[in-house]
PDB file of N, CA and C in Angstrom:
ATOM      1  N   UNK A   1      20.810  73.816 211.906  1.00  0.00           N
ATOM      2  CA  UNK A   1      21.018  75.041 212.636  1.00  0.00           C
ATOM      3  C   UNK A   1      20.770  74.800 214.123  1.00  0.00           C
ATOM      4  N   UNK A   2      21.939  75.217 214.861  1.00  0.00           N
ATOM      5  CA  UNK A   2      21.395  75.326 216.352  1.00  0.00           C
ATOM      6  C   UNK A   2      19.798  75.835 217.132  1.00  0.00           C
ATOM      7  N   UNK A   3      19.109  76.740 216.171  1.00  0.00           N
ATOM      8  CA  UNK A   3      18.031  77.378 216.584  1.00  0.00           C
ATOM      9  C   UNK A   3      16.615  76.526 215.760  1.00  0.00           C
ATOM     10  N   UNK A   4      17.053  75.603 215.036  1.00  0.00           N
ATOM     11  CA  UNK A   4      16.204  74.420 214.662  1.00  0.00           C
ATOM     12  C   UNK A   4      15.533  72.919 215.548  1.00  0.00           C
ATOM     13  N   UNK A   5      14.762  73.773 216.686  1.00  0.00           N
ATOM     14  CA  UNK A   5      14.826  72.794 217.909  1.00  0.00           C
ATOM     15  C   UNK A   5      13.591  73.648 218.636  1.00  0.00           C
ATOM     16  N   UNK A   6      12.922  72.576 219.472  1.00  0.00           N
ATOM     17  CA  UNK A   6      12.103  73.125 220.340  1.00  0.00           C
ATOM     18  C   UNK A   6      11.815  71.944 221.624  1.00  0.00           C
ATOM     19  N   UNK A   7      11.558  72.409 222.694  1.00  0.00           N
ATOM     20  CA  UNK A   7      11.462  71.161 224.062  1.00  0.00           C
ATOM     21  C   UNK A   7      10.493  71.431 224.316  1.00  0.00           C
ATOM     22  N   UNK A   8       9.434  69.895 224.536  1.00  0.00           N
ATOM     23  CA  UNK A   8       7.889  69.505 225.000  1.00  0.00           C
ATOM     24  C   UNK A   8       8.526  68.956 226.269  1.00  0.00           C
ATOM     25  N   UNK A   9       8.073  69.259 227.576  1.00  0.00           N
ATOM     26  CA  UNK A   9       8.627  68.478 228.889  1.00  0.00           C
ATOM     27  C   UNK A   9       6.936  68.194 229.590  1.00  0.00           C
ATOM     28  N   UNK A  10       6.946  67.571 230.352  1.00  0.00           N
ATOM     29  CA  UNK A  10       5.797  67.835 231.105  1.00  0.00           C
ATOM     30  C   UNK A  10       6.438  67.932 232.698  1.00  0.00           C
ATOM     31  N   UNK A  11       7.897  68.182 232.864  1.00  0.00           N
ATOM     32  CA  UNK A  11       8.695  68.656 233.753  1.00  0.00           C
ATOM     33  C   UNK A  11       8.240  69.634 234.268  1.00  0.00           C
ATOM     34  N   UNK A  12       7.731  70.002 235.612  1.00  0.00           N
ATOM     35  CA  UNK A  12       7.363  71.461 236.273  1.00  0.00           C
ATOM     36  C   UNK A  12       8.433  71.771 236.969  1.00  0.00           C
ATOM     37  N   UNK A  13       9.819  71.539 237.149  1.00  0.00           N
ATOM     38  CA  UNK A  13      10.813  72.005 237.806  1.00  0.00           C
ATOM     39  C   UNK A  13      11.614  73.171 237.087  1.00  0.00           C
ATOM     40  N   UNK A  14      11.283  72.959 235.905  1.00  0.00           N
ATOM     41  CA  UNK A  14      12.258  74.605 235.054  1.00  0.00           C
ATOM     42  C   UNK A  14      13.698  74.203 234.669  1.00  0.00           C
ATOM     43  N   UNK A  15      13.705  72.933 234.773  1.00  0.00           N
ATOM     44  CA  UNK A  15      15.411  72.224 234.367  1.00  0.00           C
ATOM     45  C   UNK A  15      15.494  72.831 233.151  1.00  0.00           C
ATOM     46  N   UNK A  16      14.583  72.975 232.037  1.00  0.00           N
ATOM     47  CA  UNK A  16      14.727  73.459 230.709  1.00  0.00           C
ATOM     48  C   UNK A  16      15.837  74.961 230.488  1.00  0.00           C
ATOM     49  N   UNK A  17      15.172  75.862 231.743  1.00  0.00           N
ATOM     50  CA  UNK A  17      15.218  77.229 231.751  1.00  0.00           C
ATOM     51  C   UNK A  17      16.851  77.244 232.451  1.00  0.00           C
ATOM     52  N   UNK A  18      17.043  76.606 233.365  1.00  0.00           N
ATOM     53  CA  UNK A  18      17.743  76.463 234.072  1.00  0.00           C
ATOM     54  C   UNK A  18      19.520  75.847 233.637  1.00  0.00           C
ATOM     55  N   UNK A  19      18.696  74.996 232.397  1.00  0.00           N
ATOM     56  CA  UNK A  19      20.131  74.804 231.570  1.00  0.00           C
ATOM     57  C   UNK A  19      20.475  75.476 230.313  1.00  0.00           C
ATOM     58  N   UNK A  20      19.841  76.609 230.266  1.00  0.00           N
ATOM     59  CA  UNK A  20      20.130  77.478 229.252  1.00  0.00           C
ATOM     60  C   UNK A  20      19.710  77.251 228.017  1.00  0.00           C
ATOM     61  N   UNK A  21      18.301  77.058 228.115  1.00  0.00           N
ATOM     62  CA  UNK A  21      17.477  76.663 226.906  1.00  0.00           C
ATOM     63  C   UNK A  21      16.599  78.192 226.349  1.00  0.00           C
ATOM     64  N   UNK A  22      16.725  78.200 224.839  1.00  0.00           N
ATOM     65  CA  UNK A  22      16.001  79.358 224.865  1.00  0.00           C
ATOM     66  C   UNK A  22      14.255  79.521 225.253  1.00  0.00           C
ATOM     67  N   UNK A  23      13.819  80.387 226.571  1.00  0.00           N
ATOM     68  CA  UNK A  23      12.890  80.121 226.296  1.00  0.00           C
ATOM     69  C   UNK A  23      11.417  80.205 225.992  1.00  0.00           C
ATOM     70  N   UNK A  24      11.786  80.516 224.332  1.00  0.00           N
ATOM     71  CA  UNK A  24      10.750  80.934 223.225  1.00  0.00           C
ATOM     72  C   UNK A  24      10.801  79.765 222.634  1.00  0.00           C
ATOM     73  N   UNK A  25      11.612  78.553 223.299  1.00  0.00           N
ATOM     74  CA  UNK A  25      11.666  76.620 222.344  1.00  0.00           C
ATOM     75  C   UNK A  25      11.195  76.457 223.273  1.00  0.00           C
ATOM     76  N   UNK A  26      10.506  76.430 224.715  1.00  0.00           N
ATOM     77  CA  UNK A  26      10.106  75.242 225.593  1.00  0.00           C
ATOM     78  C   UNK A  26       8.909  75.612 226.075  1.00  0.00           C
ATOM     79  N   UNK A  27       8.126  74.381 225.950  1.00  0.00           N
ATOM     80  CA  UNK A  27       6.817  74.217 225.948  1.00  0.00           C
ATOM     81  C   UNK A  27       6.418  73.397 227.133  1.00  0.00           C
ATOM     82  N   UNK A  28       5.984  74.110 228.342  1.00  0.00           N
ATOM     83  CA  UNK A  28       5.634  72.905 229.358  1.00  0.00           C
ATOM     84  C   UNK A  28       3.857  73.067 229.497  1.00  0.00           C
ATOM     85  N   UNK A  29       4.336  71.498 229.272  1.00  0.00           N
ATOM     86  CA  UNK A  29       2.572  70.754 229.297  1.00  0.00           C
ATOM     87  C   UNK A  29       1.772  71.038 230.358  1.00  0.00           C
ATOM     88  N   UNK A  30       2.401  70.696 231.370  1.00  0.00           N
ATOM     89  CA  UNK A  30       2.373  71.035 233.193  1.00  0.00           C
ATOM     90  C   UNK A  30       2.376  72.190 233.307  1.00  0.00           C
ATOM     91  N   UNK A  31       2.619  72.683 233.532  1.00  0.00           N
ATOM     92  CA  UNK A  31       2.848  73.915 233.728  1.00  0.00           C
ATOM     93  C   UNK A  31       4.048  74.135 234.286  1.00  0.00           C
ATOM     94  N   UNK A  32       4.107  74.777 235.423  1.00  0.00           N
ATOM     95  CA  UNK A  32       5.905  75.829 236.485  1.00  0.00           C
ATOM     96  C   UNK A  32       5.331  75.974 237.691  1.00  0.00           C
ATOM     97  N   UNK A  33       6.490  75.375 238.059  1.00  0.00           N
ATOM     98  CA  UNK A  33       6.533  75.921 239.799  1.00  0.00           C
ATOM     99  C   UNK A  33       6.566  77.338 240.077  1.00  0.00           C
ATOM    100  N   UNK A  34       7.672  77.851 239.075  1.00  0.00           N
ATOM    101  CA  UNK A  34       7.514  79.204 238.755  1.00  0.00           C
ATOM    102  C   UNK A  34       6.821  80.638 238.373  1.00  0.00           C
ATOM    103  N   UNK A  35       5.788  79.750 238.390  1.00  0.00           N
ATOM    104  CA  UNK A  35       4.475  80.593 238.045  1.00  0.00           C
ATOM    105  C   UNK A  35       3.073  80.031 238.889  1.00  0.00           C
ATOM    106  N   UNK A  36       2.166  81.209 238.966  1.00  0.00           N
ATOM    107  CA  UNK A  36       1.015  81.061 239.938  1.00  0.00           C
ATOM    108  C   UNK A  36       0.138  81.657 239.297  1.00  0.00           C
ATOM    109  N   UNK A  37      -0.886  81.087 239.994  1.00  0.00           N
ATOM    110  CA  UNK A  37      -2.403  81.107 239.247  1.00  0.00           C
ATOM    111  C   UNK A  37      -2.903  81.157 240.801  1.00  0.00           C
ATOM    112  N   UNK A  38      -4.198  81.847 240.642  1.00  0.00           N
ATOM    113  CA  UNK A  38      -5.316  82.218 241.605  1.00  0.00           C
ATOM    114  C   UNK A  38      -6.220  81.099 242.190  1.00  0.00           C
ATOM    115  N   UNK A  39      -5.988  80.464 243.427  1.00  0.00           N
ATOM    116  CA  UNK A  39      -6.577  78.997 244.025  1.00  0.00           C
ATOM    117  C   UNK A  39      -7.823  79.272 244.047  1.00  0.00           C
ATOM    118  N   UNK A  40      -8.729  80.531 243.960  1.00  0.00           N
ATOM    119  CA  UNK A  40     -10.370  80.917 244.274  1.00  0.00           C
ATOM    120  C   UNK A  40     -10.850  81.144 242.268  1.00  0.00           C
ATOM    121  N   UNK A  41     -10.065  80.544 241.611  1.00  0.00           N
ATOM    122  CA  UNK A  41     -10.008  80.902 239.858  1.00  0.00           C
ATOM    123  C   UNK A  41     -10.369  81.880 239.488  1.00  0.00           C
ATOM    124  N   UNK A  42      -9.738  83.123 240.122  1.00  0.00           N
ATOM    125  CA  UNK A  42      -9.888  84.589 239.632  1.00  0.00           C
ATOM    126  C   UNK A  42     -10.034  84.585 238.033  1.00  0.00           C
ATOM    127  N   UNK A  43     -11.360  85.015 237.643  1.00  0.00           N
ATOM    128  CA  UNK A  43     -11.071  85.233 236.293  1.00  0.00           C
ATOM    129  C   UNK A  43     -10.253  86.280 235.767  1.00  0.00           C
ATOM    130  N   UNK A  44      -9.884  86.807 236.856  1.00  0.00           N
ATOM    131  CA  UNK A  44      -8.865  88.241 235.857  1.00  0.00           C
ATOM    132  C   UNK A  44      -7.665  88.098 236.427  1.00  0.00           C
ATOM    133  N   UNK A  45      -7.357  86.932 237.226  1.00  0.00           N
ATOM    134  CA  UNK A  45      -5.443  87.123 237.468  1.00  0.00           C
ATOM    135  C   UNK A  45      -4.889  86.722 236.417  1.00  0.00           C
ATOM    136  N   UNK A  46      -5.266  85.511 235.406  1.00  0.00           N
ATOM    137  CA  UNK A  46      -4.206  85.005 234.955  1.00  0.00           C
ATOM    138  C   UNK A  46      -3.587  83.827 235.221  1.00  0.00           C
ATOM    139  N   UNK A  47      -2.235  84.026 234.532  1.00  0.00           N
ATOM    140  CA  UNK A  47      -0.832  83.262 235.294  1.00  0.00           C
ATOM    141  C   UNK A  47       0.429  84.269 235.108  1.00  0.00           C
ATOM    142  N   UNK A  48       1.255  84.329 236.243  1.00  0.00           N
ATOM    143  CA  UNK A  48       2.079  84.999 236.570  1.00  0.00           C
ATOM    144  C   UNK A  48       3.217  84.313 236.990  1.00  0.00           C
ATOM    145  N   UNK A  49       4.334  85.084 237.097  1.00  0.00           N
ATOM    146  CA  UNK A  49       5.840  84.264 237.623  1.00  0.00           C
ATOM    147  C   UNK A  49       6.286  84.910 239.044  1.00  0.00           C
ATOM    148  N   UNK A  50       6.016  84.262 239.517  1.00  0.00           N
ATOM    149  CA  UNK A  50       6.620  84.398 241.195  1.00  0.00           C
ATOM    150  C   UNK A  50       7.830  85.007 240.795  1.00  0.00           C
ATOM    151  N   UNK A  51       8.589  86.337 241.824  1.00  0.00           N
ATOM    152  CA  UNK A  51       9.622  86.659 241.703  1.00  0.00           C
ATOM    153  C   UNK A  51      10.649  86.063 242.829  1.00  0.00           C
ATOM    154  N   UNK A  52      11.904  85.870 242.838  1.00  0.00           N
ATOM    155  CA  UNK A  52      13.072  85.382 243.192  1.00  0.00           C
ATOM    156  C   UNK A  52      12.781  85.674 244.378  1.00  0.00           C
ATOM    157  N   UNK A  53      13.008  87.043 244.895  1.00  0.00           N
ATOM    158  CA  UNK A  53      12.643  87.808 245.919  1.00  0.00           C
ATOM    159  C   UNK A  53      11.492  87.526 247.396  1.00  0.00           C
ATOM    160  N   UNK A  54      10.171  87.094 246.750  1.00  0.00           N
ATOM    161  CA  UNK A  54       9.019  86.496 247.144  1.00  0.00           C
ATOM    162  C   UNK A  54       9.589  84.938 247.705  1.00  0.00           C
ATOM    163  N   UNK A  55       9.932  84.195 246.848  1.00  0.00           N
ATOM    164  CA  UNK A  55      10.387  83.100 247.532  1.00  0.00           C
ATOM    165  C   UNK A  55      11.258  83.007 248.152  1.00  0.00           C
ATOM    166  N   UNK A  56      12.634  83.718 248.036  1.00  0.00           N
ATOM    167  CA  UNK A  56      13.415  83.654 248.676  1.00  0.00           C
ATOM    168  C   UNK A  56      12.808  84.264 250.602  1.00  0.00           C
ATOM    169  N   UNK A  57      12.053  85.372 250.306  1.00  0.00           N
ATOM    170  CA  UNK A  57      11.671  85.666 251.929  1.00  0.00           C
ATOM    171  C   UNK A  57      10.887  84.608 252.175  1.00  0.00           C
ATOM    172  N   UNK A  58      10.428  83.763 252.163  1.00  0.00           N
ATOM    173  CA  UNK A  58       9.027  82.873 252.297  1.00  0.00           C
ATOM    174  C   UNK A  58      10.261  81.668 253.439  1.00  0.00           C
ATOM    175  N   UNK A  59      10.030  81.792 254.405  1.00  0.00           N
ATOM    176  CA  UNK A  59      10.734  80.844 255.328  1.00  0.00           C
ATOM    177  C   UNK A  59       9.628  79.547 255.783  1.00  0.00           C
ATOM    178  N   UNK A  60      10.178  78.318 255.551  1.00  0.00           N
ATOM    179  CA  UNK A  60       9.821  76.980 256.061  1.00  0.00           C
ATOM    180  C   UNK A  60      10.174  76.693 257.284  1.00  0.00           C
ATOM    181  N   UNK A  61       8.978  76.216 258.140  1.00  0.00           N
ATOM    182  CA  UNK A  61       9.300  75.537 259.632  1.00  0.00           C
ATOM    183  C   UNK A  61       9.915  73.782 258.773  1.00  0.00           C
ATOM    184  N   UNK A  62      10.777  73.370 259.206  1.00  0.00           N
ATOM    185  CA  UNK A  62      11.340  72.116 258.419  1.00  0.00           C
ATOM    186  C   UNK A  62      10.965  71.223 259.357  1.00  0.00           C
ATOM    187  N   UNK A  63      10.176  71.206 260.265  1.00  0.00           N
ATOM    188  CA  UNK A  63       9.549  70.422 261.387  1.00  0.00           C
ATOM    189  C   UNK A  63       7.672  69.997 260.831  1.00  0.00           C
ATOM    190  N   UNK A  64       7.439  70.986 260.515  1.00  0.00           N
ATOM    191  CA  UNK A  64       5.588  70.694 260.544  1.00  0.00           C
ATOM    192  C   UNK A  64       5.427  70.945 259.102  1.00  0.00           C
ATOM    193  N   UNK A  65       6.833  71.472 257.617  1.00  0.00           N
ATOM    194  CA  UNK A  65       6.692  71.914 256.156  1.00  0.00           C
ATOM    195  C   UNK A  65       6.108  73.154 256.719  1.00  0.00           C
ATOM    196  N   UNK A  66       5.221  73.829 257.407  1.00  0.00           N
ATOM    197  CA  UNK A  66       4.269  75.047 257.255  1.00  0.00           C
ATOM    198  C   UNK A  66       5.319  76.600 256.999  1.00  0.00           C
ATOM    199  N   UNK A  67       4.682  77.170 256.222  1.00  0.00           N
ATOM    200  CA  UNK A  67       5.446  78.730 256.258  1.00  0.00           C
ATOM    201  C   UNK A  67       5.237  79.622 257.535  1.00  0.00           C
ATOM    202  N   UNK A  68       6.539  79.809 257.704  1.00  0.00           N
ATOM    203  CA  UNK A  68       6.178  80.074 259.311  1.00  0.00           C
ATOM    204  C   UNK A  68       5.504  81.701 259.175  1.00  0.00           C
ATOM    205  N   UNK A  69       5.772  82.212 258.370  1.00  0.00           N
ATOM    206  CA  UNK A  69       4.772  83.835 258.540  1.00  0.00           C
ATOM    207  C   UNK A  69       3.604  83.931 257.139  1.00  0.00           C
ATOM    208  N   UNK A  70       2.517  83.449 258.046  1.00  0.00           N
ATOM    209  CA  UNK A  70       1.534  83.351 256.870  1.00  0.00           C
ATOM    210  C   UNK A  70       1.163  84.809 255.773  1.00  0.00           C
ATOM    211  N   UNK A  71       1.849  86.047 256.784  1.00  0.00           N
ATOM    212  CA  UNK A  71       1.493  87.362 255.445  1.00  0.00           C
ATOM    213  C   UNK A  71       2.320  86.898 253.916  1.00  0.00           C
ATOM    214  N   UNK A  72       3.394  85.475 254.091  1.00  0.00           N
ATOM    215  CA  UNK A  72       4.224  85.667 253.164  1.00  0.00           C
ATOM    216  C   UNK A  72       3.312  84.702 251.889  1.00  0.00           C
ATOM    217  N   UNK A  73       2.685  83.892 252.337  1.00  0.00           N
ATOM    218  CA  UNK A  73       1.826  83.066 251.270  1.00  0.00           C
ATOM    219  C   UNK A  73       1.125  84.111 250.401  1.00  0.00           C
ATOM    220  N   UNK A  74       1.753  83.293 249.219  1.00  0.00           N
ATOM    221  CA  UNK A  74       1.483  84.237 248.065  1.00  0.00           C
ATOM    222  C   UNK A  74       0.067  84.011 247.971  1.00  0.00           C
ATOM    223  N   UNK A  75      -0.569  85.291 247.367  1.00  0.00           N
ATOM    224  CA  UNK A  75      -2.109  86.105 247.113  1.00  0.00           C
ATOM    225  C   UNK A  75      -1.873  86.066 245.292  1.00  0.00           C
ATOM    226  N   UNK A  76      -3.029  86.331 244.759  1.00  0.00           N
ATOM    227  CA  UNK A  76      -4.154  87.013 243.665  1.00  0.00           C
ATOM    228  C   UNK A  76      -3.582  87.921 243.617  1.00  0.00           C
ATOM    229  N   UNK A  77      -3.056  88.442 242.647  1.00  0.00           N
ATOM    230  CA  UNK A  77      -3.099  89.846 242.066  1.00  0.00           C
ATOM    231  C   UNK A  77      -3.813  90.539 242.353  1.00  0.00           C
ATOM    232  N   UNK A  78      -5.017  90.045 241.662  1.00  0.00           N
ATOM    233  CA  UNK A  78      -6.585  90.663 241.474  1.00  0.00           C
ATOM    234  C   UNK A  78      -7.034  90.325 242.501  1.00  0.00           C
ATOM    235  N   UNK A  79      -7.570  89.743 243.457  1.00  0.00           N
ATOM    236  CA  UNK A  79      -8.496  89.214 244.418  1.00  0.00           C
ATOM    237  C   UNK A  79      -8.055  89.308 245.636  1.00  0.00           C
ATOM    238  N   UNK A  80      -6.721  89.014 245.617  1.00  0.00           N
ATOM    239  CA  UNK A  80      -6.242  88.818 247.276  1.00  0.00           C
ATOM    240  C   UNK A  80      -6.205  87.231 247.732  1.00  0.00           C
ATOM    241  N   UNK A  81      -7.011  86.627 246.993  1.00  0.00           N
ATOM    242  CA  UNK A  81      -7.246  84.593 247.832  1.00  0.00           C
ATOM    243  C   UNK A  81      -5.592  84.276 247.150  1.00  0.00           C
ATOM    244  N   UNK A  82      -5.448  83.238 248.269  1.00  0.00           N
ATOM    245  CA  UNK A  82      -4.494  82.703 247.742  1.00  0.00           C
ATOM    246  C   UNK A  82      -3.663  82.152 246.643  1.00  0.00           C
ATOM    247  N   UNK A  83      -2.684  82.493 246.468  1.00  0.00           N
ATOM    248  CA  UNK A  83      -2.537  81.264 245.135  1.00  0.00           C
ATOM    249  C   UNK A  83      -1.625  79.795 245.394  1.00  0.00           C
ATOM    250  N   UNK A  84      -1.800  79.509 244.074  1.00  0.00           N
ATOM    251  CA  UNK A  84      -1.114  77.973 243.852  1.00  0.00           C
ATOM    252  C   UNK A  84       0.015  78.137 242.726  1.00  0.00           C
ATOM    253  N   UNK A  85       0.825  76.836 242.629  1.00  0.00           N
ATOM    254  CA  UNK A  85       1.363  76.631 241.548  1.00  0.00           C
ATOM    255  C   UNK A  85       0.685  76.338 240.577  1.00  0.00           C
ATOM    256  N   UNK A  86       1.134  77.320 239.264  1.00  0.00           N
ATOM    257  CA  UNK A  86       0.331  76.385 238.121  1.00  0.00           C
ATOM    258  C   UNK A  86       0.948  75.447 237.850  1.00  0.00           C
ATOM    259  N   UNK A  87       0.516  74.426 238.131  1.00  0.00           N
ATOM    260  CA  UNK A  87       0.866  72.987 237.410  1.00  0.00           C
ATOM    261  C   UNK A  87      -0.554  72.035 237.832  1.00  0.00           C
ATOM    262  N   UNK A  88      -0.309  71.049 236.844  1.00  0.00           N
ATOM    263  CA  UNK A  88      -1.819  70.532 236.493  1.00  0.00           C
ATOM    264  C   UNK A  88      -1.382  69.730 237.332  1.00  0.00           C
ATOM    265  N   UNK A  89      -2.169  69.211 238.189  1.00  0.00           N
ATOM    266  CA  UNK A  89      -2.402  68.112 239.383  1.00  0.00           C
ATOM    267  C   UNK A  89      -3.354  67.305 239.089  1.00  0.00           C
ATOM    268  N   UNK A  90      -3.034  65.738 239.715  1.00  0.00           N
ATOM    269  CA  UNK A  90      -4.221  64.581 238.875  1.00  0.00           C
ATOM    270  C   UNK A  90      -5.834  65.121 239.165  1.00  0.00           C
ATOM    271  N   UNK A  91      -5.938  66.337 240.211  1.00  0.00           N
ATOM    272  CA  UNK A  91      -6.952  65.923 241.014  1.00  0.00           C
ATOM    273  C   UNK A  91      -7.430  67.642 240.188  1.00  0.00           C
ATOM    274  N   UNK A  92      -7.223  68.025 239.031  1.00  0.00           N
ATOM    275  CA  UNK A  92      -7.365  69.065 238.530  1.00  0.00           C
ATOM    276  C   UNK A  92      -8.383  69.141 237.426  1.00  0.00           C
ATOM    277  N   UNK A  93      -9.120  69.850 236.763  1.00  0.00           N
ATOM    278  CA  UNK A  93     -10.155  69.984 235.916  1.00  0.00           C
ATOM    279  C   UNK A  93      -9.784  71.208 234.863  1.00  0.00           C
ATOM    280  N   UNK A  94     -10.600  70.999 233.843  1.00  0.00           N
ATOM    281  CA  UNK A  94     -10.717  72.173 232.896  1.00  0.00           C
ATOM    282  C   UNK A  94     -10.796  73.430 233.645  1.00  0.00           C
ATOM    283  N   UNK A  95     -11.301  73.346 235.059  1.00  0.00           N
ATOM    284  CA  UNK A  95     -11.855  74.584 235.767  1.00  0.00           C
ATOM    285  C   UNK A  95     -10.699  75.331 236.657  1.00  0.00           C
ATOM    286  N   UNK A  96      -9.797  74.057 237.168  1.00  0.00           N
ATOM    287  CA  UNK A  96      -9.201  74.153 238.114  1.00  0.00           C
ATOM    288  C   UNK A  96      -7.909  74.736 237.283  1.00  0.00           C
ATOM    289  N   UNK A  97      -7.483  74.103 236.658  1.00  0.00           N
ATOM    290  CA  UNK A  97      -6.308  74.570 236.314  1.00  0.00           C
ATOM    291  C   UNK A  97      -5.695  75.373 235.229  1.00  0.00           C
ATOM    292  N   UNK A  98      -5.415  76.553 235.309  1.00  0.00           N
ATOM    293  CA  UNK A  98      -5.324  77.826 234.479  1.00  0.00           C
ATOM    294  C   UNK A  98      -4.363  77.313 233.172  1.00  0.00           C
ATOM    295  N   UNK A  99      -4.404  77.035 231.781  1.00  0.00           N
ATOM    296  CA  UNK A  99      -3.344  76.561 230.841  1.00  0.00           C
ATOM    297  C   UNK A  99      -3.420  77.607 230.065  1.00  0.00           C
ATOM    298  N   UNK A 100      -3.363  78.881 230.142  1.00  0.00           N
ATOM    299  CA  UNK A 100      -3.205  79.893 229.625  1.00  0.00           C
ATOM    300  C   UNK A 100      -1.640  79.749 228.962  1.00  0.00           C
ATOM    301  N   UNK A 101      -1.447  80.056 229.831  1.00  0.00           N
ATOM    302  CA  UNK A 101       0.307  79.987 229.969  1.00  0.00           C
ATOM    303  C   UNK A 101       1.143  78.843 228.559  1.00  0.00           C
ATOM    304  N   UNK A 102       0.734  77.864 228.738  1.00  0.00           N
ATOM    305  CA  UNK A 102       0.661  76.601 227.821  1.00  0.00           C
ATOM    306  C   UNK A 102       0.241  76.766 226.447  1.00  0.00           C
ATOM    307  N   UNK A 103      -0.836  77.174 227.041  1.00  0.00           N
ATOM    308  CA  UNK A 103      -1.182  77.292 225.221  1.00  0.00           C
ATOM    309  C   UNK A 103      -0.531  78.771 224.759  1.00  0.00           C
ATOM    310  N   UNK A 104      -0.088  79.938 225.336  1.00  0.00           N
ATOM    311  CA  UNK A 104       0.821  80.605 224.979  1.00  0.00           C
ATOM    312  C   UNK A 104       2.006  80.197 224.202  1.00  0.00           C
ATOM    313  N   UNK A 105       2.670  79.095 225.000  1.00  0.00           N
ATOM    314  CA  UNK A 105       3.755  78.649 224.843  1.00  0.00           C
ATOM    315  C   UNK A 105       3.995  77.490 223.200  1.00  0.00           C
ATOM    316  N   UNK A 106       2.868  76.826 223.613  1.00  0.00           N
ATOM    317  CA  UNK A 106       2.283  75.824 222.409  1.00  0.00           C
ATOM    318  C   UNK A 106       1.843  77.044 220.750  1.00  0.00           C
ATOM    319  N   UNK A 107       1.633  78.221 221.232  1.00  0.00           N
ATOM    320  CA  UNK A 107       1.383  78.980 220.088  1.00  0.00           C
ATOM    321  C   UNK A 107       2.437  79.172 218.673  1.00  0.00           C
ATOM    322  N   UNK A 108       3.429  79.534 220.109  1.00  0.00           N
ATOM    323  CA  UNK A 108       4.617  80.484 220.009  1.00  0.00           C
ATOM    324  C   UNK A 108       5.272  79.252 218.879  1.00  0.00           C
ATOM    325  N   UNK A 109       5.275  78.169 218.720  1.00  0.00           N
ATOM    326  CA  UNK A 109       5.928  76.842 218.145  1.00  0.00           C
ATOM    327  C   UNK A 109       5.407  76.961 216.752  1.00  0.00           C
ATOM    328  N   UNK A 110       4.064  77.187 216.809  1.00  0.00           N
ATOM    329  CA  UNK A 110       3.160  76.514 216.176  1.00  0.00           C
ATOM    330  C   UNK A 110       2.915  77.623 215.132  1.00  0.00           C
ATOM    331  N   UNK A 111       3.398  79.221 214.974  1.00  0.00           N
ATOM    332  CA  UNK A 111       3.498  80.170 214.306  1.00  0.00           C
ATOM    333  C   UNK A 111       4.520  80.063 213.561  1.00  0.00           C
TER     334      UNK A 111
END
């Protein structure tokens, strides 16, 4: 059956999503660029999905990488501190990096 399938990537780019994968089959290890987590580890944000909208206004100086209007750097839900991408980075810990999201995803397989 076509729906007899599921994708493990540790890909954080969303190629999965992006080529028309269903996705209630894809499981990223890493996490998504596409999604953000709280850089001060808000215990009550979560992980969330950046909207289209948000990034699309978010303008790059292509000279220094910096965002040239800092109100646009994405915030906390809950808190206001900045956020990050969730994706696990070498330099990341049990503490640091939110796998909520993941093991959501890892559930969803595994039911």
């Amino acid at each position: 059956s076509r729906d007899n399938y599921f994708v493990m990537t540790s890909n954080i780019d969303s190629q999965f999503h992006k080529a028309g994968f269903d996705p209630e089959r894809i499981v990223e290890t890493h996490g998504s660029l596409n999604r953000l987590q709280c850089l001060g580890n808000c215990e009550r944000s979560g992980v969330w999905t950046e909207t289209t909208e948000s990034k699309a206004a978010r303008q790059v100086d292509m000279e220094t990488f910096r965002i040239k209007d800092m109100a646009m750097v994405p915030k906390c839900l809950s808190c206001g501190s900045i956020a990050r991408p969730n994706v696990s980075l070498v330099s990341d810990t049990n503490e640091s990096f939110n796998d909520a999201f993941y093991l959501f995803q890892k559930q969803k397989l595994l039911d």
